[in-house]
PDB file of N, CA and C in Angstrom:
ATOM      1  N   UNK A   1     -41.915-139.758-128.769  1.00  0.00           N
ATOM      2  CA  UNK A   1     -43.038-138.935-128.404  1.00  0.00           C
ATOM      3  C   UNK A   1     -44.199-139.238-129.346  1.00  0.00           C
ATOM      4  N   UNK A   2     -45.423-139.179-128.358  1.00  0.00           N
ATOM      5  CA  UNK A   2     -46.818-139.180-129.608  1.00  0.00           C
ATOM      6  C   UNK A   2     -46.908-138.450-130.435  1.00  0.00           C
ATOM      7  N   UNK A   3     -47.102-138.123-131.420  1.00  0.00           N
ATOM      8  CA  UNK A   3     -47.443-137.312-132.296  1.00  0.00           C
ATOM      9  C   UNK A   3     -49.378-136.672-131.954  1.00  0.00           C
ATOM     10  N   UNK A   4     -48.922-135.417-131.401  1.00  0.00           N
ATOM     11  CA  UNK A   4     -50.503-134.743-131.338  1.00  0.00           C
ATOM     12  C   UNK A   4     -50.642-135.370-129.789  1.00  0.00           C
ATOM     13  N   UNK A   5     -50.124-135.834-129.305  1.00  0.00           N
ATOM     14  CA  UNK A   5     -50.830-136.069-127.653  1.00  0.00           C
ATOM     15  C   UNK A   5     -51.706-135.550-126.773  1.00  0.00           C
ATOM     16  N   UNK A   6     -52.587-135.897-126.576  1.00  0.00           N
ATOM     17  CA  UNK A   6     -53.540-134.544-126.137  1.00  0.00           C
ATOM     18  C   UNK A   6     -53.568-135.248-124.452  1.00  0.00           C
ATOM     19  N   UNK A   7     -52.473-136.164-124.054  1.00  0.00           N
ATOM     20  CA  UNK A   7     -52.243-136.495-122.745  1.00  0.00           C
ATOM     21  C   UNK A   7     -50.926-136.869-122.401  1.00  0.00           C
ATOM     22  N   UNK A   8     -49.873-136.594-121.708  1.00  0.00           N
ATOM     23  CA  UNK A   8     -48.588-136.873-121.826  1.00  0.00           C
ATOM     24  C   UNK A   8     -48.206-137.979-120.692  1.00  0.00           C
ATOM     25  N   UNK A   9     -49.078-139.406-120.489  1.00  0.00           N
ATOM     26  CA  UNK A   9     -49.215-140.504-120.105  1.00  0.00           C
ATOM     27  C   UNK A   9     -48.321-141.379-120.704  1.00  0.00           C
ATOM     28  N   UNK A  10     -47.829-141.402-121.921  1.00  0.00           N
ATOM     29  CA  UNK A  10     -47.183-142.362-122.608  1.00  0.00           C
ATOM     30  C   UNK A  10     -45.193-141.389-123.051  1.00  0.00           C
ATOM     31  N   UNK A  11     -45.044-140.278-122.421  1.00  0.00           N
ATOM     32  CA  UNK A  11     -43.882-139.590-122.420  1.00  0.00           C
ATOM     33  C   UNK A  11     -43.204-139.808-121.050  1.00  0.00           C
ATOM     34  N   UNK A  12     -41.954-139.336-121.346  1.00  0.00           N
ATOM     35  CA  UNK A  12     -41.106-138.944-120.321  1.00  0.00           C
ATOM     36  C   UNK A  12     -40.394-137.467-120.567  1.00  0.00           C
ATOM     37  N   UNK A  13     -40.771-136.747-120.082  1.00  0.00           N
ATOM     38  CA  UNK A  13     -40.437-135.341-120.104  1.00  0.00           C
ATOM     39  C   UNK A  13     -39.559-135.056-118.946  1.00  0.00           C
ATOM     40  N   UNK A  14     -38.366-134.311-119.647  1.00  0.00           N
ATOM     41  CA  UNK A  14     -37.626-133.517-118.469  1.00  0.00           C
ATOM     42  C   UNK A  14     -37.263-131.960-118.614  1.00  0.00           C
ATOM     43  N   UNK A  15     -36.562-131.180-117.510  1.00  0.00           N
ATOM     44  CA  UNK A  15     -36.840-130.175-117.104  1.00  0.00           C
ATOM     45  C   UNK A  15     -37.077-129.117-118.634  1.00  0.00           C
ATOM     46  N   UNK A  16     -35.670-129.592-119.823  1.00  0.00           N
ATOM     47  CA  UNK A  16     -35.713-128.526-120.827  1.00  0.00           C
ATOM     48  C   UNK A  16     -37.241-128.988-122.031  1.00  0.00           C
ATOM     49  N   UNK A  17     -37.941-129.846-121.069  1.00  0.00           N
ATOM     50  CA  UNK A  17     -39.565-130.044-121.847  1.00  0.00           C
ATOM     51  C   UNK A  17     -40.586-129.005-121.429  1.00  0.00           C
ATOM     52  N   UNK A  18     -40.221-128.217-120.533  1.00  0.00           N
ATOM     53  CA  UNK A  18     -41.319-127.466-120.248  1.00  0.00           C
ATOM     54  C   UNK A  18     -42.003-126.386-121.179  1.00  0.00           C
ATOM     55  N   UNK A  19     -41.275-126.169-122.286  1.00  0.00           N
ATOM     56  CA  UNK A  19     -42.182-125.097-123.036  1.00  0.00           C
ATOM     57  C   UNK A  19     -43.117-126.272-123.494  1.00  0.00           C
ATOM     58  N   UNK A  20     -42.858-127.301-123.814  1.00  0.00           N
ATOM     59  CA  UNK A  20     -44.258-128.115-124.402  1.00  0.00           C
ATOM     60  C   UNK A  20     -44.781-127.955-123.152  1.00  0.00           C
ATOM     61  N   UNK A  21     -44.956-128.952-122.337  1.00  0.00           N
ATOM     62  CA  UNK A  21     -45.824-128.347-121.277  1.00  0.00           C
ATOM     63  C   UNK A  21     -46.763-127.250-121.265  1.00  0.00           C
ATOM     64  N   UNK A  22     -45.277-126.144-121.286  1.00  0.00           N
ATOM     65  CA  UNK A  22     -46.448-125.181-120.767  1.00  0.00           C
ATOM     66  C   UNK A  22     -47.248-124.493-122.486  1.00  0.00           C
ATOM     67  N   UNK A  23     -46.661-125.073-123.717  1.00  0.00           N
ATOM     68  CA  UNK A  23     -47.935-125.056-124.364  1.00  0.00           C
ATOM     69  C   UNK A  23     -49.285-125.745-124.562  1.00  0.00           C
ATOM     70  N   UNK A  24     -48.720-127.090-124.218  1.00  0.00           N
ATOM     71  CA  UNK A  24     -50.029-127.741-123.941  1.00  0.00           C
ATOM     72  C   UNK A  24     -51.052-127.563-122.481  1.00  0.00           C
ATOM     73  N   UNK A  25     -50.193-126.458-121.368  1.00  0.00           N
ATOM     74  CA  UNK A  25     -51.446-126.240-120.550  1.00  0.00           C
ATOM     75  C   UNK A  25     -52.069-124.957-121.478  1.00  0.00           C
ATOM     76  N   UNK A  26     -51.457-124.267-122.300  1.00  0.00           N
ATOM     77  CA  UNK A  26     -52.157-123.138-123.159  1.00  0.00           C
ATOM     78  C   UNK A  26     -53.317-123.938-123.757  1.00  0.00           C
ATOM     79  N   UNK A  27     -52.794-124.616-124.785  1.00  0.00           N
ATOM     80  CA  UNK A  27     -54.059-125.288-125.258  1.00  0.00           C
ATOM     81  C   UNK A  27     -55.060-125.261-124.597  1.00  0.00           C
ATOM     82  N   UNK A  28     -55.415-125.768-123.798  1.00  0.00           N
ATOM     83  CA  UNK A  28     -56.425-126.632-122.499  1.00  0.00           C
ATOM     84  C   UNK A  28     -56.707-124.945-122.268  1.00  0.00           C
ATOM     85  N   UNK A  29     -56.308-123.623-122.010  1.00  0.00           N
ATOM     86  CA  UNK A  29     -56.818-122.935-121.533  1.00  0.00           C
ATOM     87  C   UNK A  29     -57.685-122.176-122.902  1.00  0.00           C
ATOM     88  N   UNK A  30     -57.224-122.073-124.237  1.00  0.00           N
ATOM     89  CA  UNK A  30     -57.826-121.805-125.068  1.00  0.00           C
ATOM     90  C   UNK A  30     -59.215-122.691-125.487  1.00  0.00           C
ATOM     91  N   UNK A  31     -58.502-123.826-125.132  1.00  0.00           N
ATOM     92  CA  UNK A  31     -59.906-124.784-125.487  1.00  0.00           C
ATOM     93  C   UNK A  31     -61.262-124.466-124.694  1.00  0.00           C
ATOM     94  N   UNK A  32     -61.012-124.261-123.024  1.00  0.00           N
ATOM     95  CA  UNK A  32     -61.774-124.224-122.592  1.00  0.00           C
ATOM     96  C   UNK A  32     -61.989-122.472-122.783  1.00  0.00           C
ATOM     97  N   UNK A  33     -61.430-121.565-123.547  1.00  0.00           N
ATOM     98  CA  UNK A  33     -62.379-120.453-123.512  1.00  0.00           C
ATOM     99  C   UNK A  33     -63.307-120.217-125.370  1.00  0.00           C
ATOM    100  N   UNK A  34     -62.967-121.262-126.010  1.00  0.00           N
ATOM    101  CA  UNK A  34     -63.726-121.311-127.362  1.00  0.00           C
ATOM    102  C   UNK A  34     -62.585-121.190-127.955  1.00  0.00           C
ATOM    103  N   UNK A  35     -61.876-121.522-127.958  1.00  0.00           N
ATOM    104  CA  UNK A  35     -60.178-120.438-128.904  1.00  0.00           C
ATOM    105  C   UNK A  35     -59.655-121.560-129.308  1.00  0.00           C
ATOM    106  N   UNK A  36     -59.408-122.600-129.353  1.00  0.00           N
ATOM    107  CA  UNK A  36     -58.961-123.932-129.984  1.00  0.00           C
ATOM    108  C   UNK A  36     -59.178-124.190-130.966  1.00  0.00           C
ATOM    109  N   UNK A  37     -58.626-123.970-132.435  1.00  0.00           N
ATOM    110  CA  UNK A  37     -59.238-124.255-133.752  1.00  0.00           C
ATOM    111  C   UNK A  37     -59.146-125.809-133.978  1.00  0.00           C
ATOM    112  N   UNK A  38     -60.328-126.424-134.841  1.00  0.00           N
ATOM    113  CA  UNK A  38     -60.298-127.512-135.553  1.00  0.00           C
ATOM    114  C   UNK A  38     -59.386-128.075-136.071  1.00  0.00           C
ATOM    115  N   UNK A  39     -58.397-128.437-136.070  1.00  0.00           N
ATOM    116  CA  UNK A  39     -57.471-128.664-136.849  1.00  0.00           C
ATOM    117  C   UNK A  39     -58.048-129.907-137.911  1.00  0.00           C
ATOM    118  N   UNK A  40     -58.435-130.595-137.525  1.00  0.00           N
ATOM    119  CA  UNK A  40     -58.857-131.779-138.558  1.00  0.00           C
ATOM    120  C   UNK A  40     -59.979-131.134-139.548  1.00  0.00           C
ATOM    121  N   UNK A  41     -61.277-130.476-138.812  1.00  0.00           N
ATOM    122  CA  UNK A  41     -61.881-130.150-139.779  1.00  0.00           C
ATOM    123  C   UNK A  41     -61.252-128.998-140.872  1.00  0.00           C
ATOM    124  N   UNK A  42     -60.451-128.388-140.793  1.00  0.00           N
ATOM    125  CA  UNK A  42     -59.644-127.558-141.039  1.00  0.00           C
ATOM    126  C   UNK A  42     -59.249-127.909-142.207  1.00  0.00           C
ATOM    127  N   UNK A  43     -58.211-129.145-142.210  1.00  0.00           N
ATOM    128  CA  UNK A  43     -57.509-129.479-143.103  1.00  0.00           C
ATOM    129  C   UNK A  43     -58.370-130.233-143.915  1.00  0.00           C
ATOM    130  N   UNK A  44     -59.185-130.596-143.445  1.00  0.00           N
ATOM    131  CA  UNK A  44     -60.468-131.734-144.364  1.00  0.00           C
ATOM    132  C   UNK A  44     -60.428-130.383-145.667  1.00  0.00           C
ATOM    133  N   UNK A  45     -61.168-129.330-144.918  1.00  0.00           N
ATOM    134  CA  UNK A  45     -61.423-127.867-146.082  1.00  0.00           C
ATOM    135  C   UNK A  45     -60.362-127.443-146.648  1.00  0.00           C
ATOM    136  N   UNK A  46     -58.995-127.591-146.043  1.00  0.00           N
ATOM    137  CA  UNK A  46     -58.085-126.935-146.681  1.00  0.00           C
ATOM    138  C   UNK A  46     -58.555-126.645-148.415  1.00  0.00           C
ATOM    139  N   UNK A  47     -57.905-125.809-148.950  1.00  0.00           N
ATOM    140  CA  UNK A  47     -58.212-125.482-150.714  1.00  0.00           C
ATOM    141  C   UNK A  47     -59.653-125.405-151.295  1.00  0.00           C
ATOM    142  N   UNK A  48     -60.574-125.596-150.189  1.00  0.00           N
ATOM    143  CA  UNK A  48     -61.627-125.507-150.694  1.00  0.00           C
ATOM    144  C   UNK A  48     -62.364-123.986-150.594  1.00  0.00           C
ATOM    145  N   UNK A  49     -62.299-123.579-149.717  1.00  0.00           N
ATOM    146  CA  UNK A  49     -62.470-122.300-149.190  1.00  0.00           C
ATOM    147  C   UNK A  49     -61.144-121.116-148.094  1.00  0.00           C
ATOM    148  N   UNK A  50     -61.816-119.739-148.401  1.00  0.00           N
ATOM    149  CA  UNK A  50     -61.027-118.956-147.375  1.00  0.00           C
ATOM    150  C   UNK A  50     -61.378-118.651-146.303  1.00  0.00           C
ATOM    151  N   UNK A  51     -61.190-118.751-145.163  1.00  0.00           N
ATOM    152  CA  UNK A  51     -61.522-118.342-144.075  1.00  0.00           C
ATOM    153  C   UNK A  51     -61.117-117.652-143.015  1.00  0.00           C
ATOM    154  N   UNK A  52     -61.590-117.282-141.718  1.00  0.00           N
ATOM    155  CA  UNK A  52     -60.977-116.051-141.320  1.00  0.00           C
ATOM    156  C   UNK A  52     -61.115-116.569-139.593  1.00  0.00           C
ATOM    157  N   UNK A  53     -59.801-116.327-138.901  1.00  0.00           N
ATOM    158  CA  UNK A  53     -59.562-116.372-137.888  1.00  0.00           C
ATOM    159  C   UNK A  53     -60.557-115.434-137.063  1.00  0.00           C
ATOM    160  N   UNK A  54     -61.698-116.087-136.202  1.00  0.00           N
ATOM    161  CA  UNK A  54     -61.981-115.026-135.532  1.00  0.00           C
ATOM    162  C   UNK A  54     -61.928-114.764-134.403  1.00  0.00           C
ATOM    163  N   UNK A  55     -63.009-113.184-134.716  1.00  0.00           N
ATOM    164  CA  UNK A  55     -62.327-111.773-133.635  1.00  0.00           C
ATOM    165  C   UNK A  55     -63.544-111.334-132.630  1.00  0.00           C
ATOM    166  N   UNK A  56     -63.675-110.875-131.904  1.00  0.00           N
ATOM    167  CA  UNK A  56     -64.722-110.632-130.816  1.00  0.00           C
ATOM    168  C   UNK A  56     -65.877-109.898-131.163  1.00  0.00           C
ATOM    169  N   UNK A  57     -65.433-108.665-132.578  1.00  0.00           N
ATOM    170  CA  UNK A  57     -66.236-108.098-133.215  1.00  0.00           C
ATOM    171  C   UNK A  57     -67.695-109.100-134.015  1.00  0.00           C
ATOM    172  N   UNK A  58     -67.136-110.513-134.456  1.00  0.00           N
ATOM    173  CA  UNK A  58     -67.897-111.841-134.864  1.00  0.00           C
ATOM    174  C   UNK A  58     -69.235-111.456-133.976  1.00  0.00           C
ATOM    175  N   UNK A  59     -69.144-111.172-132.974  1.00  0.00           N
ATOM    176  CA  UNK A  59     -69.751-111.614-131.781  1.00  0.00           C
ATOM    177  C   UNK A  59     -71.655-110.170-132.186  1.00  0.00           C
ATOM    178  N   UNK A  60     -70.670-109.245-132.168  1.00  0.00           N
ATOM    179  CA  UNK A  60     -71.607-107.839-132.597  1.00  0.00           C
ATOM    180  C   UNK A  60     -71.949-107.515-133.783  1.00  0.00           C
ATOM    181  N   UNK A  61     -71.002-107.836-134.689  1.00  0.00           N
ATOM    182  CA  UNK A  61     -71.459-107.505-136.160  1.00  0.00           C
ATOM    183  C   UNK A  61     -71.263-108.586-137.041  1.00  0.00           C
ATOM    184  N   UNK A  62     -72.322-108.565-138.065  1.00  0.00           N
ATOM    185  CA  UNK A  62     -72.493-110.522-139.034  1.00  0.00           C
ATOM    186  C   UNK A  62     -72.234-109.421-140.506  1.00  0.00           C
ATOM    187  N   UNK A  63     -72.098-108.601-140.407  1.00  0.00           N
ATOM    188  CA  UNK A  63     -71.519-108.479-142.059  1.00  0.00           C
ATOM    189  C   UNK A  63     -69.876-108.938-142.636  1.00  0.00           C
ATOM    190  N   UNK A  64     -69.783-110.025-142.212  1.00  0.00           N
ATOM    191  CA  UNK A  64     -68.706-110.701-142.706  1.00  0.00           C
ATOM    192  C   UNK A  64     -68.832-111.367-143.759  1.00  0.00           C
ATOM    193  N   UNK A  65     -67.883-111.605-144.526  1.00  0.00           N
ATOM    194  CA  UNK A  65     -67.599-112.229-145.553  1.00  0.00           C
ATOM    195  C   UNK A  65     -67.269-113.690-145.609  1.00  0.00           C
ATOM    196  N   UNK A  66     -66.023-113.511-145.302  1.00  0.00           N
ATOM    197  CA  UNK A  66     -65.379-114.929-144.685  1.00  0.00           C
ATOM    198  C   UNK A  66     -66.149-115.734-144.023  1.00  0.00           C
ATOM    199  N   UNK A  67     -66.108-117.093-143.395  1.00  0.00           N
ATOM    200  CA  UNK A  67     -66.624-117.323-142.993  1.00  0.00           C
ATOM    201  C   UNK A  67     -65.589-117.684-141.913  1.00  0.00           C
ATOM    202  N   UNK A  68     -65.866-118.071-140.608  1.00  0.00           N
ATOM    203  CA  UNK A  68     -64.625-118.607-139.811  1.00  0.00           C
ATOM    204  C   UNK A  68     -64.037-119.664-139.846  1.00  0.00           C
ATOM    205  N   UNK A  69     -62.701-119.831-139.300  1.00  0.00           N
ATOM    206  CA  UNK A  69     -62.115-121.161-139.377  1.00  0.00           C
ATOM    207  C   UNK A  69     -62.744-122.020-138.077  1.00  0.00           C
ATOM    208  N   UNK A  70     -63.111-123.430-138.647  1.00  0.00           N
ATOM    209  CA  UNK A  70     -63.902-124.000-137.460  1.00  0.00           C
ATOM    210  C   UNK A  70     -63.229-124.247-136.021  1.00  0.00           C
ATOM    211  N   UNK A  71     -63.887-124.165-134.722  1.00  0.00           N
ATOM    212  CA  UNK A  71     -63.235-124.224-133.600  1.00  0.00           C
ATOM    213  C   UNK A  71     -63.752-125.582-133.352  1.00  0.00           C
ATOM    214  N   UNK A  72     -62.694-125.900-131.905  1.00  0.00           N
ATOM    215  CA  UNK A  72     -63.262-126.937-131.249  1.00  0.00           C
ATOM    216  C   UNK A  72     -64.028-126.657-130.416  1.00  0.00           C
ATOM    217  N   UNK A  73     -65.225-127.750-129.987  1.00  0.00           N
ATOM    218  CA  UNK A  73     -66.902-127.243-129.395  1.00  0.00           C
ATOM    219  C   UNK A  73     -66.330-127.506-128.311  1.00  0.00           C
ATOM    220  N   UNK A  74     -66.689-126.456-127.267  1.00  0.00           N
ATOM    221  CA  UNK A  74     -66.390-127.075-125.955  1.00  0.00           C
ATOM    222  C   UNK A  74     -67.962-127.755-124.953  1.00  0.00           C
TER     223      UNK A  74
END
């Protein structure tokens, strides 16, 4: 298996594969609603800073501290 596949073109999956599957159609549905974190930029920052998973409140109120963990842009 690929490691990180973000297309399962180069696998052969059978029936007891479906929780990957059906996490990687999760992915794809988080991605496309903003919810997919960075993972690369992520780890680039790892130890450098703290950051904070965010929450819908982000959206209405900026007195935060943290800053967020970066997403992927859709």
């Amino acid at each position: 298996m690929v490691k990180n596949a973000e297309t399962m073109t180069k696998e052969l999956l059978v029936p007891s594969d479906q929780p990957i599957v059906r996490y990687r159609e999760m992915l794809k549905d988080w991605e496309k609603n903003g919810w997919r974190l960075d993972i690369k930029t992520l780890r680039a920052l790892q130890g450098d800073a703290a950051m904070a998973i965010p929450c819908p409140a982000r959206a209405t109120e900026k007195n935060w501290v943290l800053d967020e963990v970066p997403l992927v842009s859709t």
